[in-house]
Protein backbone atom coordinates (compact mmCIF):
# COMPACT_ATOMS: atom_id res chain seq x y z
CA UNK A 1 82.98 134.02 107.18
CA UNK A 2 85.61 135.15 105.16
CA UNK A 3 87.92 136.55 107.96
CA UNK A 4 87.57 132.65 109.51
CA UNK A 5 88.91 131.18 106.58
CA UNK A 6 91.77 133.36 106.96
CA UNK A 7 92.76 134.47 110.28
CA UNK A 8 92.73 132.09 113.03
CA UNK A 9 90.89 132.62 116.44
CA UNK A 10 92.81 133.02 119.24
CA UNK A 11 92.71 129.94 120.53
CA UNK A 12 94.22 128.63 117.34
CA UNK A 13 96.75 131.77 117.49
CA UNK A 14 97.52 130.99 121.17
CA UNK A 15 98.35 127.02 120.12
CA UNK A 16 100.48 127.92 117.00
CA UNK A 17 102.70 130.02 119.20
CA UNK A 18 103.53 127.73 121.18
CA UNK A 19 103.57 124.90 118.77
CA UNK A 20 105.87 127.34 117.04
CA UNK A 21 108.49 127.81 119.81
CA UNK A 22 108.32 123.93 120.11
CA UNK A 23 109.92 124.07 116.40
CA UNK A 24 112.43 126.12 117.12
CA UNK A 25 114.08 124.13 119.80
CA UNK A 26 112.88 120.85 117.34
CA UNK A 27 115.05 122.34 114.90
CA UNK A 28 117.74 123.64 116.62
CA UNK A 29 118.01 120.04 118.06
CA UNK A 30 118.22 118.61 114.69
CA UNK A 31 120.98 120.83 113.19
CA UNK A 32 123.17 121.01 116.78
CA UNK A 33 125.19 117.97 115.68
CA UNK A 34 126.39 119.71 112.58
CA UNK A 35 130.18 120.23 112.80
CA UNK A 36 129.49 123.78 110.58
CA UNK A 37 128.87 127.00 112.42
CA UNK A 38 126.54 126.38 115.02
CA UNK A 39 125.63 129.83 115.77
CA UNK A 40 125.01 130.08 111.83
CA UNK A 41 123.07 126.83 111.42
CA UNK A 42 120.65 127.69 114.12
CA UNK A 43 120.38 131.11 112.57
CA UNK A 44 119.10 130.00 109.48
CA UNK A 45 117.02 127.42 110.99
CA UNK A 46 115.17 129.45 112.80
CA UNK A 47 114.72 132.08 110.29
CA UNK A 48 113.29 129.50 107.69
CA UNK A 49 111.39 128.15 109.93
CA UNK A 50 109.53 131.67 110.81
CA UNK A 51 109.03 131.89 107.51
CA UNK A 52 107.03 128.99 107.25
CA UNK A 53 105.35 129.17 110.18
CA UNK A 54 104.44 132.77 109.21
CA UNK A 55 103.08 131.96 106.52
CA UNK A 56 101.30 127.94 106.76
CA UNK A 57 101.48 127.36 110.10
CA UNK A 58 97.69 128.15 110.54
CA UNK A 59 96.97 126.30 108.10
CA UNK A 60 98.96 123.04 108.41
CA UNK A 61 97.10 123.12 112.49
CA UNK A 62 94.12 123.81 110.57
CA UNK A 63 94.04 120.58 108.53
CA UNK A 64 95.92 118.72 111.37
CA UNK A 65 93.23 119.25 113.72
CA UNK A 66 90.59 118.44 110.75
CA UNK A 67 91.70 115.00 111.13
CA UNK A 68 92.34 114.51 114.73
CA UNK A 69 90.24 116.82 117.07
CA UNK A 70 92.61 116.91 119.42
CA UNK A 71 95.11 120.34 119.37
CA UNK A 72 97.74 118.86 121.27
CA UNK A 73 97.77 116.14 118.78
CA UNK A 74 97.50 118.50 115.79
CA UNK A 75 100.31 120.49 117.46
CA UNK A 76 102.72 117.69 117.42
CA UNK A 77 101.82 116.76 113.55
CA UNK A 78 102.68 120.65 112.88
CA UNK A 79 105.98 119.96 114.40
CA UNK A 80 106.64 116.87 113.03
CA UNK A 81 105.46 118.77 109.10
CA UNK A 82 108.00 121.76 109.85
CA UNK A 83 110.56 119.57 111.30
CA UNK A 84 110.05 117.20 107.87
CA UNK A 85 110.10 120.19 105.21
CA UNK A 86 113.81 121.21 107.58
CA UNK A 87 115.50 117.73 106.88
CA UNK A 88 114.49 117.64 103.12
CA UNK A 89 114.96 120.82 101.80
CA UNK A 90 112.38 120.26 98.91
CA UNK A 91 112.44 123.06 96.47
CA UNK A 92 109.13 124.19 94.98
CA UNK A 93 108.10 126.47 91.81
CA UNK A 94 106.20 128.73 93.34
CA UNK A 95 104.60 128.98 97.04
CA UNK A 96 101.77 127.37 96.67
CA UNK A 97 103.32 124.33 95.40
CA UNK A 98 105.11 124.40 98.90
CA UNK A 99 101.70 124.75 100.55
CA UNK A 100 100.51 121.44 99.01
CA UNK A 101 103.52 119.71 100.10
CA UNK A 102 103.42 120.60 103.54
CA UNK A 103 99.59 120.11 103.60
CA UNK A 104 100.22 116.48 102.01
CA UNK A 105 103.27 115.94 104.86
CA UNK A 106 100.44 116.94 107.60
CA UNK A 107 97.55 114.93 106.16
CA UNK A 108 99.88 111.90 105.86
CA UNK A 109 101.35 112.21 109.19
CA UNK A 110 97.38 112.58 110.63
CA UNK A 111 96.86 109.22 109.20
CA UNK A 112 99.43 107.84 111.31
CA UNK A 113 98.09 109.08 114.50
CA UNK A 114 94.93 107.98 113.77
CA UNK A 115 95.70 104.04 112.67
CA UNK A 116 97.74 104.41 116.22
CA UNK A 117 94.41 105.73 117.64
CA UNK A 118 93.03 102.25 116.23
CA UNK A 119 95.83 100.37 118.29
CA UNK A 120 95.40 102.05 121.50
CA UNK A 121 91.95 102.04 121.35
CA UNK A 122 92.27 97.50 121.00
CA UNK A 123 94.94 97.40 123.53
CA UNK A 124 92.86 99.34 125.57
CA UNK A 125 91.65 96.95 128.80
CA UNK A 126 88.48 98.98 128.80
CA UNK A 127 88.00 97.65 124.76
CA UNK A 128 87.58 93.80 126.22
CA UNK A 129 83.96 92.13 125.90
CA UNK A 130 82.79 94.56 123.85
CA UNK A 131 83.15 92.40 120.67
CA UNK A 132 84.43 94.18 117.05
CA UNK A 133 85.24 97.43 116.71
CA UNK A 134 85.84 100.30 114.19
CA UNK A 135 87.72 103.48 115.23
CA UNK A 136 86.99 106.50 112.97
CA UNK A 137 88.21 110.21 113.56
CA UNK A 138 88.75 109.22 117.45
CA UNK A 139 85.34 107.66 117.80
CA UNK A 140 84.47 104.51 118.79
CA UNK A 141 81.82 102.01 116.91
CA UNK A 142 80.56 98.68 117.25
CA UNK A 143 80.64 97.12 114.24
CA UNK A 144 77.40 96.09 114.35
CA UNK A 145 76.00 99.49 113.71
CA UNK A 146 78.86 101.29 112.10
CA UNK A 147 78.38 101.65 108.44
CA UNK A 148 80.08 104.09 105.65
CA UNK A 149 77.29 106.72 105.30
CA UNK A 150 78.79 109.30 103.25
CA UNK A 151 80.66 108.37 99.83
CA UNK A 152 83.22 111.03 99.79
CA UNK A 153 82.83 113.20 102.96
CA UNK A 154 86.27 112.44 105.15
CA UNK A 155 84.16 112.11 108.17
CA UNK A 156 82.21 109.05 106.44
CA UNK A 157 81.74 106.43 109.00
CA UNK A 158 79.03 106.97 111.76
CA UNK A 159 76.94 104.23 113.61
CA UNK A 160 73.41 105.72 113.03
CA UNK A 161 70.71 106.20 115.72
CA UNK A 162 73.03 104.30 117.98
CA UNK A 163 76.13 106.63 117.68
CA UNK A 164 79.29 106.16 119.22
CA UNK A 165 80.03 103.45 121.98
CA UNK A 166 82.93 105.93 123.51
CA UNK A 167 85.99 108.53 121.91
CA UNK A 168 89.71 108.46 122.43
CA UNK A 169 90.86 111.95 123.79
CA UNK A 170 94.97 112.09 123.25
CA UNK A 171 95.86 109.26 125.80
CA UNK A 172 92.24 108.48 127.21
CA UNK A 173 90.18 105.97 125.74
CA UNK A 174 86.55 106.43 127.19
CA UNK A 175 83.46 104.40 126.99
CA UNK A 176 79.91 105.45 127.21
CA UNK A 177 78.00 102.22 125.92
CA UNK A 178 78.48 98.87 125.74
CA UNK A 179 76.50 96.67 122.91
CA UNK A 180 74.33 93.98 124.85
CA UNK A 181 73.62 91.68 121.47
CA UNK A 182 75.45 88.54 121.23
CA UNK A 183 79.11 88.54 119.76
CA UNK A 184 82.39 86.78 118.63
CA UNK A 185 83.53 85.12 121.48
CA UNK A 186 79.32 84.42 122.60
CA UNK A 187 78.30 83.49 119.57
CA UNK A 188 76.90 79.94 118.53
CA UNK A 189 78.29 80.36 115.17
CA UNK A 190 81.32 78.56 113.19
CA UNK A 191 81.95 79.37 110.40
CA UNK A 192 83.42 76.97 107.43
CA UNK A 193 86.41 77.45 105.39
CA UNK A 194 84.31 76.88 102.10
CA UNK A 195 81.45 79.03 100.59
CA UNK A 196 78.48 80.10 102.79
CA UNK A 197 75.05 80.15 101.54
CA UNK A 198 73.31 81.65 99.11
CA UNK A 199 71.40 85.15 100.47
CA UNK A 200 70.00 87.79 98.14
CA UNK A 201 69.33 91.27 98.62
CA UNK A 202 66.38 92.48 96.59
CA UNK A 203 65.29 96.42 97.55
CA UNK A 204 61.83 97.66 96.98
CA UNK A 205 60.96 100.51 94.10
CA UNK A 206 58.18 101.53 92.65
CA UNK A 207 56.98 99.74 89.99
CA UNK A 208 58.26 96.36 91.27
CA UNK A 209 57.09 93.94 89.48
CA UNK A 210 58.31 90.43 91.73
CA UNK A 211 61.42 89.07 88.85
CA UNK A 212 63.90 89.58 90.76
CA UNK A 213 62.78 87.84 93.56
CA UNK A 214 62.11 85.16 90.79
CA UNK A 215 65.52 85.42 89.25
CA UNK A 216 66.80 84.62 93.21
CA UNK A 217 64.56 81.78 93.38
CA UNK A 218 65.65 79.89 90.26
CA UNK A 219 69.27 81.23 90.90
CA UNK A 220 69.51 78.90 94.03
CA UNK A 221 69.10 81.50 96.65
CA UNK A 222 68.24 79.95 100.39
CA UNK A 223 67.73 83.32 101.68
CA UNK A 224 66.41 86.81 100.53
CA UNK A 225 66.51 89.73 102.39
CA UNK A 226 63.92 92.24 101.19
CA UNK A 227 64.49 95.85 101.87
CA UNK A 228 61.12 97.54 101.88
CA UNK A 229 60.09 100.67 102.51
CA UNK A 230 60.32 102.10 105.89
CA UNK A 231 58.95 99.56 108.27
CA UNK A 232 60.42 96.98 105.48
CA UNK A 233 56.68 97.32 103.91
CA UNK A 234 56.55 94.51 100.84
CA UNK A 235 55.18 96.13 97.35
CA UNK A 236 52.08 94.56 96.31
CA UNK A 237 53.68 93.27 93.44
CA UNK A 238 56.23 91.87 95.26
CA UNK A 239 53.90 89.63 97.76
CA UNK A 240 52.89 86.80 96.13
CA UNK A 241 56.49 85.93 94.93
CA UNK A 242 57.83 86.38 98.34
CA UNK A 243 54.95 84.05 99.82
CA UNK A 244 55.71 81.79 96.60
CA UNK A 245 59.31 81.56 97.54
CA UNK A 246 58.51 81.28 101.69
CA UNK A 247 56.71 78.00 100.21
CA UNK A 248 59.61 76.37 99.00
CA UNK A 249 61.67 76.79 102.02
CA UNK A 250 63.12 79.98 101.09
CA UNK A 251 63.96 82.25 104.38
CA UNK A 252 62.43 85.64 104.05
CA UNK A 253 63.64 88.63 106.37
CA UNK A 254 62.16 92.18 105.75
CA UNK A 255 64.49 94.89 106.11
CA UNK A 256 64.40 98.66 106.02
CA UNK A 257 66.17 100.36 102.88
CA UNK A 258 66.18 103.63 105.14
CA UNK A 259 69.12 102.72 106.93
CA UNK A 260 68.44 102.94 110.02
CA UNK A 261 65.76 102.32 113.04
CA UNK A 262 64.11 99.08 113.72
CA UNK A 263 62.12 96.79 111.40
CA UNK A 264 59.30 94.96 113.38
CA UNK A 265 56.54 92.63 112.82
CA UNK A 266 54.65 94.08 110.54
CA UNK A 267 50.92 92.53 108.59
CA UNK A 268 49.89 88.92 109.92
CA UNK A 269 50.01 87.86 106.69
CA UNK A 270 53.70 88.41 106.78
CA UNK A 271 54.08 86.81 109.96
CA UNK A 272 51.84 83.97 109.21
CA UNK A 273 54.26 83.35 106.42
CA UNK A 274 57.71 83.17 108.12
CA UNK A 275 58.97 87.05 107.00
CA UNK A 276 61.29 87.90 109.72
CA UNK A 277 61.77 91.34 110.69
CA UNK A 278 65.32 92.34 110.40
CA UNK A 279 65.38 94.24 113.92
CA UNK A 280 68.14 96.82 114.18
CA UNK A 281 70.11 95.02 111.28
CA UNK A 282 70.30 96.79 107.72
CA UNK A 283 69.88 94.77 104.60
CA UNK A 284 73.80 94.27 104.73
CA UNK A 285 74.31 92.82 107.77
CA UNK A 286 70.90 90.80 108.10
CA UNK A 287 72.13 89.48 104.25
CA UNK A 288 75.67 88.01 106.79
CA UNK A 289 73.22 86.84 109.85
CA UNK A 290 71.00 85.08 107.85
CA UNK A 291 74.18 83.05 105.67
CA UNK A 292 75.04 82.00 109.23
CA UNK A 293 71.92 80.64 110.52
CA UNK A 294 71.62 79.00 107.33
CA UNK A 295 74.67 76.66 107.75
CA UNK A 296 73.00 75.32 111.03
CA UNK A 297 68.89 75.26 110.38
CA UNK A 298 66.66 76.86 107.34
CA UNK A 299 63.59 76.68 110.18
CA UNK A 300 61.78 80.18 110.07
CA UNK A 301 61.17 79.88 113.87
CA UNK A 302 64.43 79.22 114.86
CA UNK A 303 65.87 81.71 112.77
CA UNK A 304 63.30 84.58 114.31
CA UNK A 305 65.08 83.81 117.57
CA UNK A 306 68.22 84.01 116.25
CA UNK A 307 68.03 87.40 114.87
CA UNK A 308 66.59 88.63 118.05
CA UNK A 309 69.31 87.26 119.90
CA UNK A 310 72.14 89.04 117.43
């Protein structure tokens, strides 16, 4: 384990070689239009940057390629970082000062690539009708399921049990699913330059005692979405409130605080009540359905539909 931290395989050796000799004729291109000693120029070009190829190049392709997943891409960013460090001429106080630098240089110069990724990936013809998207680390979401699911992790985003709807490799931007729930351009929504309505999230824990779904009540709320326990199960405390607040015309809509999977119908007495089952939705993004269907009806029925439909 140790030896991988510090000695690169050889595919990694093969690419920094040749990423390397890329930098040489980089640099020599850079310094060429220098009235001074050419021969000299490129001399000392070359010989710095040996030196710090010798001794961060692996590491600068490492992080590159951290980012990106693709070498060709992280050998272009290792250029572009050696060809950087050449035209400033920062000095440092010690060497690993210049290691941070250089590792900064490649992590910013990542970030580029992969906001362009972003770009390519809307301009893409193969991106229309398939409604809003999120690319993350050269992967693909719908925004329906994509959600942050790590809080400091760089690869954070992920969309779940549903994954990925395609990747973008260098210049190829490939699908593999296509979302089949209503969106933007489909959708039978509008929505109003003012405030939209009041929707409460209230999660389930033990020793729920039903105030906060009181507080909601008596705060105004026209909506609560109530993440239970895995199949969106309601505490016992919890039920009469929510039937209480079904009463007086207060949408209910049982989510699952797990995160993921599918909340379905669950007791009769739920269903017999109005609770609708979020579906594939988490508590979030039921919370934004449910704000919408609330401008047009606050019908339970209707509303079912609706977040079957989306």
């Amino acid at each position: 384990m140790q030896a991988a931290l510090i000695v690169a395989p050889a595919p990694f050796c093969g690419q920094l070689l040749r990423a390397g000799a890329a930098l040489f004729h980089a640099a020599a291109r850079l310094f060429a239009a220098k009235e001074t000693s050419k021969a000299t120029a490129q001399d000392d070009v070359s010989a710095r940057a040996a030196q710090i190829l010798d001794a961060h190049g692996n590491a600068i392709l490492r992080y590159a390629y951290s980012y990106l997943h693709n070498m060709a891409d992280a050998e272009e960013v290792l250029q572009d970082t050696l060809v950087q460090f050449l035209k400033t001429a920062p000095r440092f106080e010690s060497e690993a000062h210049e290691k941070a630098w250089l590792l900064r240089v490649a992590g910013n110069l990542s970030k580029n690539r992969l906001s362009y990724n972003a770009v390519r990936a809307a301009a893409a013809p193969e991106s229309a009708g398939k409604g809003v998207l999120i690319v993350f680390n050269d992967r693909i979401y719908s925004a329906r399921f994509a959600a942050k699911r790590h809080p400091t992790n760089p690869d954070a985003f992920g969309g779940g049990d549903f994954g990925a709807l395609g990747l973008i490799a260098g210049s190829h931007v490939e699908y593999l699913q296509t979302p089949v729930k209503k969106h933007t351009v489909r959708s039978d929504f509008t929505v109003p330059a003012g405030p939209l309505p009041r929707v409460d999230i209230l999660t389930s824990h033990a020793d729920d005692d039903g105030v906060l779904i009181r507080a909601a009540v008596e705060a105004g709320a026209r909506g609560i979405i109530y993440a239970g326990t895995g199949n969106g199960s309601v505490h016992e405390a919890s039920e009469p409130w929510l039937f209480d607040a079904a009463e007086k015309g207060v949408l209910i809509v049982r989510a699952s605080r797990t995160g993921d999977g599918m909340t379905t119908e669950g007791l009769a007495k739920w269903q017999k009540a109005g609770f609708i089952p979020a579906g594939t939705l988490s508590a979030q993004k039921a919370r934004i359905l449910l704000q919408l269907i609330l401008l047009e009806s606050r019908d339970a029925k209707v509303a079912a539909e609706l977040f079957s439909e989306y």
